[in-house]
Structures are given as C-alpha cells and as structure tokens.
PDB file of N, CA and C in Angstrom:
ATOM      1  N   UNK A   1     -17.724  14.356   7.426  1.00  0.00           N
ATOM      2  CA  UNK A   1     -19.122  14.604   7.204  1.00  0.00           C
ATOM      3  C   UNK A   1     -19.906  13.362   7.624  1.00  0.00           C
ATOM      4  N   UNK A   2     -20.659  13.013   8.475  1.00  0.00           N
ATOM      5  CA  UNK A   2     -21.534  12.420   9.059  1.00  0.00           C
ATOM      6  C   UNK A   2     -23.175  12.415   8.097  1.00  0.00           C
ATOM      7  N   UNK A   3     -23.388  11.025   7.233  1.00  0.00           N
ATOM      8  CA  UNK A   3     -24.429  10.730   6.319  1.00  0.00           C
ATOM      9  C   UNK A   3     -25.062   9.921   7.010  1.00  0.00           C
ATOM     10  N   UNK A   4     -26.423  10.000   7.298  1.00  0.00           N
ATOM     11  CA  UNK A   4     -27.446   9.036   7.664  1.00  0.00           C
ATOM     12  C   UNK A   4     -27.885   8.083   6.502  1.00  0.00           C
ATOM     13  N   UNK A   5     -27.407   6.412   6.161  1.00  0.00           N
ATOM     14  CA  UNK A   5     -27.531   6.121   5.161  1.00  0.00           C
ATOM     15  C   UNK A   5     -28.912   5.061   4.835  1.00  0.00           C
ATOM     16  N   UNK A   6     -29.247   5.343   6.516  1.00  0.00           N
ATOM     17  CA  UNK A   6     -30.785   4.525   6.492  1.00  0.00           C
ATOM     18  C   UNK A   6     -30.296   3.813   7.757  1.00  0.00           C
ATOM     19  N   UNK A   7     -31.473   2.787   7.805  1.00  0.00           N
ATOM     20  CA  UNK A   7     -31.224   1.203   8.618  1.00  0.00           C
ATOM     21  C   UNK A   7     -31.101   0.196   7.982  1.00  0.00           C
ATOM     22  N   UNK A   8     -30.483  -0.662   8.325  1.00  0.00           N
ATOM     23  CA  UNK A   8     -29.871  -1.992   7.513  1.00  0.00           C
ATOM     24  C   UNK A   8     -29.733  -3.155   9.078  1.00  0.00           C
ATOM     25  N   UNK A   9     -30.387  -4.739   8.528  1.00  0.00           N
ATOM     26  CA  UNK A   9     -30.397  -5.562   9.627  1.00  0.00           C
ATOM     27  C   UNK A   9     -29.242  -6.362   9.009  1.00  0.00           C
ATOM     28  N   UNK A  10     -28.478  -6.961  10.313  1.00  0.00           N
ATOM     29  CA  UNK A  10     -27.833  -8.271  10.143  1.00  0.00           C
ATOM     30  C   UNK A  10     -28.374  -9.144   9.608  1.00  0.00           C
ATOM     31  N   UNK A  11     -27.753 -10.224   8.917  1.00  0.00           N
ATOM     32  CA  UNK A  11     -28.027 -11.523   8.460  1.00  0.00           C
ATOM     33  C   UNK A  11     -27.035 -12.726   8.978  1.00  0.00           C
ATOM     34  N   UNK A  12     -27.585 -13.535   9.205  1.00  0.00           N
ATOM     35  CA  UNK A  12     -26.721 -15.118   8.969  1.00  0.00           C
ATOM     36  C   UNK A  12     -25.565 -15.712   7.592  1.00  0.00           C
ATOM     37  N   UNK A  13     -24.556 -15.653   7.658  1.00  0.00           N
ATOM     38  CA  UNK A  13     -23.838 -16.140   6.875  1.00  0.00           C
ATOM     39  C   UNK A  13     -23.125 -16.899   7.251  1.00  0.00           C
ATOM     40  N   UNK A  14     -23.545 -17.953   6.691  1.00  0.00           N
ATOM     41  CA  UNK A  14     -22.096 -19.701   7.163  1.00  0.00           C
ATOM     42  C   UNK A  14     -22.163 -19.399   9.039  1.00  0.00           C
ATOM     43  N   UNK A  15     -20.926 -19.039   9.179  1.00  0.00           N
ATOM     44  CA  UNK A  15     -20.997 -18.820  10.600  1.00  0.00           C
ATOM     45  C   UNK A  15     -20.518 -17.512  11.218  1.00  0.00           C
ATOM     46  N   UNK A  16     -21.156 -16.549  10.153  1.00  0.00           N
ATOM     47  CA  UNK A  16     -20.487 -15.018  10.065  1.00  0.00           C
ATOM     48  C   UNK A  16     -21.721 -14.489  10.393  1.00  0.00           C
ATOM     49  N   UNK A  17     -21.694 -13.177  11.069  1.00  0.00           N
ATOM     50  CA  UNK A  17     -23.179 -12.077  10.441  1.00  0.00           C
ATOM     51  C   UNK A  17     -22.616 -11.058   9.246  1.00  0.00           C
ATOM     52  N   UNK A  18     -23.611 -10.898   8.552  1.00  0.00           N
ATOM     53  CA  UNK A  18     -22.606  -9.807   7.794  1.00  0.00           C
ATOM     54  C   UNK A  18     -24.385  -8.571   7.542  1.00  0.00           C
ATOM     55  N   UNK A  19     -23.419  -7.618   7.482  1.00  0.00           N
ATOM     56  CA  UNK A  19     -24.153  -6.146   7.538  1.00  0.00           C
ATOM     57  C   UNK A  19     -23.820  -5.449   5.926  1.00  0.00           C
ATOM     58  N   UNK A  20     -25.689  -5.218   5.378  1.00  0.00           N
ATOM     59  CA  UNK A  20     -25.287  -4.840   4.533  1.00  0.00           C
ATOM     60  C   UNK A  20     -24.693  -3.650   3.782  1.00  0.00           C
ATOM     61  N   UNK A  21     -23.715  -2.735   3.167  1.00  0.00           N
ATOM     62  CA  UNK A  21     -23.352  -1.825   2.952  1.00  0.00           C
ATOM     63  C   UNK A  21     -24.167  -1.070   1.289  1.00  0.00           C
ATOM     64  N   UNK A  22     -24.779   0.171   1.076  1.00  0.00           N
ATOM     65  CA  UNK A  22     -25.891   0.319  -0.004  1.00  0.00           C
ATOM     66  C   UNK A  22     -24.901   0.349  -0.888  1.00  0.00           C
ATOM     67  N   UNK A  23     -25.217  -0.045  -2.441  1.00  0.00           N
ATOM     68  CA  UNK A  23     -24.352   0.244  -2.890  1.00  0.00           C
ATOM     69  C   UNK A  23     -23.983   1.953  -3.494  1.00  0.00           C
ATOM     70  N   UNK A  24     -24.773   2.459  -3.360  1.00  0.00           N
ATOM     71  CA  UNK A  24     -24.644   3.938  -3.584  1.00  0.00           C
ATOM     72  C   UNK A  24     -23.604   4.969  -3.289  1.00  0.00           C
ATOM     73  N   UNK A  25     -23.045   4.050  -1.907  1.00  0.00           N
ATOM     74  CA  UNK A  25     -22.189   4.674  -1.417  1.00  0.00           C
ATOM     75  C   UNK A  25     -20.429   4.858  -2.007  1.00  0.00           C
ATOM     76  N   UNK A  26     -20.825   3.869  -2.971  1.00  0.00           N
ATOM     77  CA  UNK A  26     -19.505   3.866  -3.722  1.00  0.00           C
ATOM     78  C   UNK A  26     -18.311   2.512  -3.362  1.00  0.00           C
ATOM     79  N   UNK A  27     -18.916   1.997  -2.214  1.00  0.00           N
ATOM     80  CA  UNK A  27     -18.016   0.665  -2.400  1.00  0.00           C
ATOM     81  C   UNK A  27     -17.595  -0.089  -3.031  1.00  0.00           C
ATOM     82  N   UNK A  28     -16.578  -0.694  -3.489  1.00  0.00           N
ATOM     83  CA  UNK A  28     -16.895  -1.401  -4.513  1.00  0.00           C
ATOM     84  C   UNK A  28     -16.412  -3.220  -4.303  1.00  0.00           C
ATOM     85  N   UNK A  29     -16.863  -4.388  -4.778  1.00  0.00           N
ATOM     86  CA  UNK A  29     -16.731  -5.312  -4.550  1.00  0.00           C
ATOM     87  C   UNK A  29     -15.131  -5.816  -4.045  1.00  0.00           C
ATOM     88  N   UNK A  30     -15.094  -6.268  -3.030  1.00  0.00           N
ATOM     89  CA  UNK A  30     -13.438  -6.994  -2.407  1.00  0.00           C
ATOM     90  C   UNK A  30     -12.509  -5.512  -2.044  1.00  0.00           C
ATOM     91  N   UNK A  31     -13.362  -4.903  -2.002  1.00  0.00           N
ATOM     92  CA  UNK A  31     -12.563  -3.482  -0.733  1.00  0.00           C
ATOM     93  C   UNK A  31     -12.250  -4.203   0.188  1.00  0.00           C
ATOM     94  N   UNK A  32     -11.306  -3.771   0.881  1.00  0.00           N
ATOM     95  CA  UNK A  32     -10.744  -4.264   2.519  1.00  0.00           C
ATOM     96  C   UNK A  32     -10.908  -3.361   3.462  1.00  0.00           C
ATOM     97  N   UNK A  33     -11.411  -3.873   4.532  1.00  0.00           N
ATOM     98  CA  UNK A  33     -11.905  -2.425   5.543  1.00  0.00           C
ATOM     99  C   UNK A  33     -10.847  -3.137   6.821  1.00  0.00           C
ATOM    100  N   UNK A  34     -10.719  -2.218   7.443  1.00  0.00           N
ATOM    101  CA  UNK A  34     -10.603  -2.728   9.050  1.00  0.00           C
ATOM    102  C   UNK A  34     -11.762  -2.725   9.940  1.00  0.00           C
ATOM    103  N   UNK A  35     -12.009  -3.067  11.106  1.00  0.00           N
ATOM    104  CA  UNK A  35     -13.024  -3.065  11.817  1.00  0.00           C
ATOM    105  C   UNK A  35     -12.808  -2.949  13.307  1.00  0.00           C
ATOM    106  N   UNK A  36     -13.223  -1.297  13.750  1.00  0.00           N
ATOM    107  CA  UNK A  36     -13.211  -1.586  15.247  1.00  0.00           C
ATOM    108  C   UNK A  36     -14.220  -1.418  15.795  1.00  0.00           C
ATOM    109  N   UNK A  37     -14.108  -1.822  17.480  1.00  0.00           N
ATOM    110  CA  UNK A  37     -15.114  -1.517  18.323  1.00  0.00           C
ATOM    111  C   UNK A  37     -14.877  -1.028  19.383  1.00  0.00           C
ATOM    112  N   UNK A  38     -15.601   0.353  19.047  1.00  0.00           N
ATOM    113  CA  UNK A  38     -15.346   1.541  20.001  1.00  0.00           C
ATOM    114  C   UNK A  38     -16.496   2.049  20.685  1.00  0.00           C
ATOM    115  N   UNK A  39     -16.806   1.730  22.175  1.00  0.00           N
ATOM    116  CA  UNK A  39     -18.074   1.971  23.325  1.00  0.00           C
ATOM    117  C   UNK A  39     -19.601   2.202  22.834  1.00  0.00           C
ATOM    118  N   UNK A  40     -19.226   0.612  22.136  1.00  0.00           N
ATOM    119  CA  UNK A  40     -20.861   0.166  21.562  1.00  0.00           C
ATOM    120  C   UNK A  40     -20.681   0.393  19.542  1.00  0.00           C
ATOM    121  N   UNK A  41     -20.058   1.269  19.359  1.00  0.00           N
ATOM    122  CA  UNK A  41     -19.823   1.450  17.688  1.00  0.00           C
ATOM    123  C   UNK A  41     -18.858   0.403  17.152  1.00  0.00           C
ATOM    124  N   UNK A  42     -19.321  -0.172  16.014  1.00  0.00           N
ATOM    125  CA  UNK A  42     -18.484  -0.262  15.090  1.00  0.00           C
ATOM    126  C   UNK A  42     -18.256   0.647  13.486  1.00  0.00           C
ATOM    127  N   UNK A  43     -17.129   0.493  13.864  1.00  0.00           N
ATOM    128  CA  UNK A  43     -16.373   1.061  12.465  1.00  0.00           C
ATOM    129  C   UNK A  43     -15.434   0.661  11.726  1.00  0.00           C
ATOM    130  N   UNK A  44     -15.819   0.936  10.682  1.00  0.00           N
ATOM    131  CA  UNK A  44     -15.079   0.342   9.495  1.00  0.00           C
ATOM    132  C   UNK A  44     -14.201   1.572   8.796  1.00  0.00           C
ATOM    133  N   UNK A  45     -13.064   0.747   8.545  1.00  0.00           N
ATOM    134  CA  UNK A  45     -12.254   2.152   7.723  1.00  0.00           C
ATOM    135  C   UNK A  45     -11.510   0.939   6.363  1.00  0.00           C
ATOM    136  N   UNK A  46     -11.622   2.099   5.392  1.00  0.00           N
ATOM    137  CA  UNK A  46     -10.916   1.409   3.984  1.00  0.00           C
ATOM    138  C   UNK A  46      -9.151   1.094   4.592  1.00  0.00           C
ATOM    139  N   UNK A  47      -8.610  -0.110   3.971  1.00  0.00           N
ATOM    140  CA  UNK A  47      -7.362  -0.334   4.214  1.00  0.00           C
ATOM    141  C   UNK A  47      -6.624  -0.117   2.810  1.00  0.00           C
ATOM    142  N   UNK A  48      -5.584   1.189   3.376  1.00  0.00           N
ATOM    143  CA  UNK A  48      -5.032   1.353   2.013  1.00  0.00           C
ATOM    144  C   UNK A  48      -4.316   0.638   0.961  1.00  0.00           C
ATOM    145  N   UNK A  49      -4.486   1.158   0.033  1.00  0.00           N
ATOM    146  CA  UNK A  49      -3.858  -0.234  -0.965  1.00  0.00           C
ATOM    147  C   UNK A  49      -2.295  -0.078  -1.290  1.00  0.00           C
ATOM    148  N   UNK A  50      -1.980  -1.222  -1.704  1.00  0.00           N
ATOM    149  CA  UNK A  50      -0.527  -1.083  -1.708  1.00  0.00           C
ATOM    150  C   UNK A  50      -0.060  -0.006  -3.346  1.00  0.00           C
ATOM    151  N   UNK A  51       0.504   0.998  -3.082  1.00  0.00           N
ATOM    152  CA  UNK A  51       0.650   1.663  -3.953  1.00  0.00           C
ATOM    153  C   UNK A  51       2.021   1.642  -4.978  1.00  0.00           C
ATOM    154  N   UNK A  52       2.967   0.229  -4.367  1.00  0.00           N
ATOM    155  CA  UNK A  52       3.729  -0.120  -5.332  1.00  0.00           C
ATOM    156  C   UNK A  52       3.383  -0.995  -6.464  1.00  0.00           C
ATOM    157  N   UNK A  53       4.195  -0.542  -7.574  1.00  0.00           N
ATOM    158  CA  UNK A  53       3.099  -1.496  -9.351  1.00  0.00           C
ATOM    159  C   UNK A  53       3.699  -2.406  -9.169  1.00  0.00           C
ATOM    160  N   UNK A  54       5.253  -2.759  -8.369  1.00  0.00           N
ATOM    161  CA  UNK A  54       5.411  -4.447  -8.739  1.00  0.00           C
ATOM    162  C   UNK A  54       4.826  -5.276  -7.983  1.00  0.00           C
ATOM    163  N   UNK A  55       4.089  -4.593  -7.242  1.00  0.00           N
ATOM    164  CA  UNK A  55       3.536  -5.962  -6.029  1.00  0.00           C
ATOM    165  C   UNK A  55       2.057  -5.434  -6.491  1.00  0.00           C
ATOM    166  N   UNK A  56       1.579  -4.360  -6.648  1.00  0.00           N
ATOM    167  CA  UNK A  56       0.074  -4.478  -6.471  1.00  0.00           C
ATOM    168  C   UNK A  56      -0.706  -4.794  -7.727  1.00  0.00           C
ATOM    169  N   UNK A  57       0.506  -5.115  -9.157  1.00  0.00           N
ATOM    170  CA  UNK A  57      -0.445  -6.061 -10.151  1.00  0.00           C
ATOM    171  C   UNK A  57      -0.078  -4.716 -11.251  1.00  0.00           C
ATOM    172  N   UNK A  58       0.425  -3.333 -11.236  1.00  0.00           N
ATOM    173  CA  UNK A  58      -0.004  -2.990 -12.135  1.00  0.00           C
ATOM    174  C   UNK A  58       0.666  -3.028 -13.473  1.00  0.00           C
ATOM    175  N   UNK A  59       1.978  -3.737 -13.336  1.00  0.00           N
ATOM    176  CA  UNK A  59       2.593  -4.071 -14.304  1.00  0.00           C
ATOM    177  C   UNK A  59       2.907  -5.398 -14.657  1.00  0.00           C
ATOM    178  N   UNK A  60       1.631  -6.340 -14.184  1.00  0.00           N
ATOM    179  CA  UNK A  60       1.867  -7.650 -14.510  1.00  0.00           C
ATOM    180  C   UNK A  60       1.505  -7.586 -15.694  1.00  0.00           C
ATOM    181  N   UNK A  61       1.006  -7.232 -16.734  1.00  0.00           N
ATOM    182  CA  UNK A  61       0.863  -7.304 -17.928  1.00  0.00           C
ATOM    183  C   UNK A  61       1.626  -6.490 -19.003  1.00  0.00           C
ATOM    184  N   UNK A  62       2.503  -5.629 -18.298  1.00  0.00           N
ATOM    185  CA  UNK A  62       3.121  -4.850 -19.143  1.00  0.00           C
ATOM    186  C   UNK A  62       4.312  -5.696 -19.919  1.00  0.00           C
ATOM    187  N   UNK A  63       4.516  -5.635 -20.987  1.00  0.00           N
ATOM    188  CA  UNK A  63       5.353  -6.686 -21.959  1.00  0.00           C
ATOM    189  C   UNK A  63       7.083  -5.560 -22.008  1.00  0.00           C
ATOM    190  N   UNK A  64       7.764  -6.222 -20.943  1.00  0.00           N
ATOM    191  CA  UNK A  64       9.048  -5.805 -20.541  1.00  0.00           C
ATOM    192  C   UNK A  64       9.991  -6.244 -22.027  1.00  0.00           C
ATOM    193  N   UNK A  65       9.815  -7.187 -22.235  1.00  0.00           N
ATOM    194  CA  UNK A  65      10.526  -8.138 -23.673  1.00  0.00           C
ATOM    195  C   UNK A  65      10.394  -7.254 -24.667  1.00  0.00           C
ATOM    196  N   UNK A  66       9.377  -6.112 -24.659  1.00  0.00           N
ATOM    197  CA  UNK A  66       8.957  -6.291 -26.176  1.00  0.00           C
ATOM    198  C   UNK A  66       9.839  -4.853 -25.752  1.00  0.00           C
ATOM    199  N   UNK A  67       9.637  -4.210 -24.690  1.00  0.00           N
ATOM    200  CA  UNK A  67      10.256  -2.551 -24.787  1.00  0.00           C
ATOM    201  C   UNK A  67      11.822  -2.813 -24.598  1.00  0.00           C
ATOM    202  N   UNK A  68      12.537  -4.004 -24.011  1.00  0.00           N
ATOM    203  CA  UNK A  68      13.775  -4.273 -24.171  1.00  0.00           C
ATOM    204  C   UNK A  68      14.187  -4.443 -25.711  1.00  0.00           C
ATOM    205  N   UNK A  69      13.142  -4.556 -26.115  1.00  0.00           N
ATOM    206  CA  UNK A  69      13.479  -5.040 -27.769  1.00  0.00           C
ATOM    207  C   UNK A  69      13.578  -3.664 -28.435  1.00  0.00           C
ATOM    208  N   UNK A  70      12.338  -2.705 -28.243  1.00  0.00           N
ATOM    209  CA  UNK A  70      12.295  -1.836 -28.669  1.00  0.00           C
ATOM    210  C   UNK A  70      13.839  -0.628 -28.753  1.00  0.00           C
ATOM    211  N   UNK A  71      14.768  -1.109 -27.648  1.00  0.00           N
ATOM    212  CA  UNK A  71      15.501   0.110 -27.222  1.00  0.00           C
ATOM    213  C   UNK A  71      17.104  -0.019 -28.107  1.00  0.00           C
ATOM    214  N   UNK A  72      17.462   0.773 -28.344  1.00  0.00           N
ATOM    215  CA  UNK A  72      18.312   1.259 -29.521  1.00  0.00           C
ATOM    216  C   UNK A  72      20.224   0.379 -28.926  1.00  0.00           C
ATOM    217  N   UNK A  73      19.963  -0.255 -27.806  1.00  0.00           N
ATOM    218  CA  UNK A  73      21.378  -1.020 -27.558  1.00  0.00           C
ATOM    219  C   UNK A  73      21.115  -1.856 -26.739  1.00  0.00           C
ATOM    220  N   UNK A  74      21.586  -2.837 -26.850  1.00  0.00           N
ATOM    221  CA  UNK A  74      21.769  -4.228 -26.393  1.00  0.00           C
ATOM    222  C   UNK A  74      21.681  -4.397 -24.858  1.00  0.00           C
ATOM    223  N   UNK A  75      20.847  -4.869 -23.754  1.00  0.00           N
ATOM    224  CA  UNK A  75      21.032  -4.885 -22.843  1.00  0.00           C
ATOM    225  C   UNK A  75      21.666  -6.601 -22.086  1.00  0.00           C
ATOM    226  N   UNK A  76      21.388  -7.680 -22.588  1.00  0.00           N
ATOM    227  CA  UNK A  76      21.962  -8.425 -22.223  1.00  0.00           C
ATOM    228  C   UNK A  76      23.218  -8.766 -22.151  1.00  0.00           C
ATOM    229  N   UNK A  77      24.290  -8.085 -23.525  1.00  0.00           N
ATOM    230  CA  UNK A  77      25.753  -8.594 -23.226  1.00  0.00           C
ATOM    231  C   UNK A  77      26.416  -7.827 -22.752  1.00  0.00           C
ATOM    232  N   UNK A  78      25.708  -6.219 -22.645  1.00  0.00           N
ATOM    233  CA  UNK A  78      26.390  -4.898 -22.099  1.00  0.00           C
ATOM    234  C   UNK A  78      27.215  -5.417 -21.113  1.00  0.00           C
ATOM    235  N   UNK A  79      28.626  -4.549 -21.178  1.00  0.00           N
ATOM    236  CA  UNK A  79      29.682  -4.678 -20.451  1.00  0.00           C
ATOM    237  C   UNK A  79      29.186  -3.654 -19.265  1.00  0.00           C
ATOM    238  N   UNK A  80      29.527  -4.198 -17.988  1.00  0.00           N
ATOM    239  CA  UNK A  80      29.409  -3.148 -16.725  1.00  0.00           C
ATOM    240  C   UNK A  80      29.778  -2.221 -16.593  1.00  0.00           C
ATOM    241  N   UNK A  81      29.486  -1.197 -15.882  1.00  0.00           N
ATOM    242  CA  UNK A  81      29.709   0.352 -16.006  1.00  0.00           C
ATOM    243  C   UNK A  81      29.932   0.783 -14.725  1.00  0.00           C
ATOM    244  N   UNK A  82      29.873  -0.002 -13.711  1.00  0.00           N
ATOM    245  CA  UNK A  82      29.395   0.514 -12.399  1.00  0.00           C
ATOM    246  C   UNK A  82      29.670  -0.788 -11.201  1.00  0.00           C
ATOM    247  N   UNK A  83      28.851  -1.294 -10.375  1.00  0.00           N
ATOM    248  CA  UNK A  83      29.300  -2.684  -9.507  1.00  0.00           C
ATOM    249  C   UNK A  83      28.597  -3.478  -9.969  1.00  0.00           C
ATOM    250  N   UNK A  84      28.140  -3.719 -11.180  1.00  0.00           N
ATOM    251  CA  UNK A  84      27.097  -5.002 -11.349  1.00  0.00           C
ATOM    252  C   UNK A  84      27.658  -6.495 -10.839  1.00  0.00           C
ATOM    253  N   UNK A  85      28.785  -6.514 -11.226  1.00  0.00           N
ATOM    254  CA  UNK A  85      29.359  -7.730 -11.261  1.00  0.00           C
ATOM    255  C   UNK A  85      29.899  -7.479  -9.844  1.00  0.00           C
ATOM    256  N   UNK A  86      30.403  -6.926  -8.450  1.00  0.00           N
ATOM    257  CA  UNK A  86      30.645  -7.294  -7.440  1.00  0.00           C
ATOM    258  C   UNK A  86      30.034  -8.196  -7.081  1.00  0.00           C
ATOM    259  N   UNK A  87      30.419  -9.182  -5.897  1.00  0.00           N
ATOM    260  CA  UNK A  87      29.884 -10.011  -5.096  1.00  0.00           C
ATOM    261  C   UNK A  87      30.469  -9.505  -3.844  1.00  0.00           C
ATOM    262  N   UNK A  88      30.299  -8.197  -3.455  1.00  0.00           N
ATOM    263  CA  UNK A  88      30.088  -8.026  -2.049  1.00  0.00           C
ATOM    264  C   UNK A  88      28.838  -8.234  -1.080  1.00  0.00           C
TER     265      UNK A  88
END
C-alpha cells in the first residue's frame, strides 16, 4: 500500500544528512533499516531482528538459578545418561 506521508526536508547532522521520519507512522526509536538507491529513490526497509532469546536479550534476565533450584532432582551431580562426558 503506497501512503503519501507529506514532505519532509533534509537537515545537517555532524557530517550526516538525516531525513525526518513522522512519528505516526509507528517507528520506533533505534529501529534498523537498510537503505537503497534505486533510479533516483531511496528506500528504506526494516532489518529483521534476531529472533533467537539467547542472543537477542530475551532471557538475560530470566533467573536460571532460581528454576534449577526450583526442580524436584539434582542437576549438578547427576550421573550421565547419554554422551555428556565423551570427548570426541
């Protein structure tokens, strides 16, 4: 769907131009876009986010200690069941 969202001018930044985006549109602060230039257009597209929780933060706060604690048998002296202990 193609939205006419007005006109908007460049500005001077440090040694950047930057173009402003409304906020209406739903952007939201430290989005990552890509940026091309295609026969006179530029375009911007959202860069997807990383959708794994151990890398993209969403279980940095989750308290692993406390649900190891919580669970009904011992996980640190448990005897192996399987290849834990190989060194292949």
């Amino acid at each position: 769907m193609k939205k006419n969202l007005g006109n908007f001018k460049t500005r001077k930044n440090g040694n950047s131009i930057s173009l402003t985006v409304p906020k209406t549109i739903g952007v939201q602060e430290n989005e990552e876009f890509s940026l091309s230039y295609i026969d006179g257009n530029l375009i911007y597209k959202p860069i997807k986010k990383n959708n794994n929780p151990w890398e993209n933060g969403e279980y940095s706060k989750y308290d692993f200690r406390k649900l190891r604690n919580e669970l009904d048998f011992e996980i640190i002296n448990s005897n192996s069941v399987g290849k834990e202990n190989t060194n292949d």
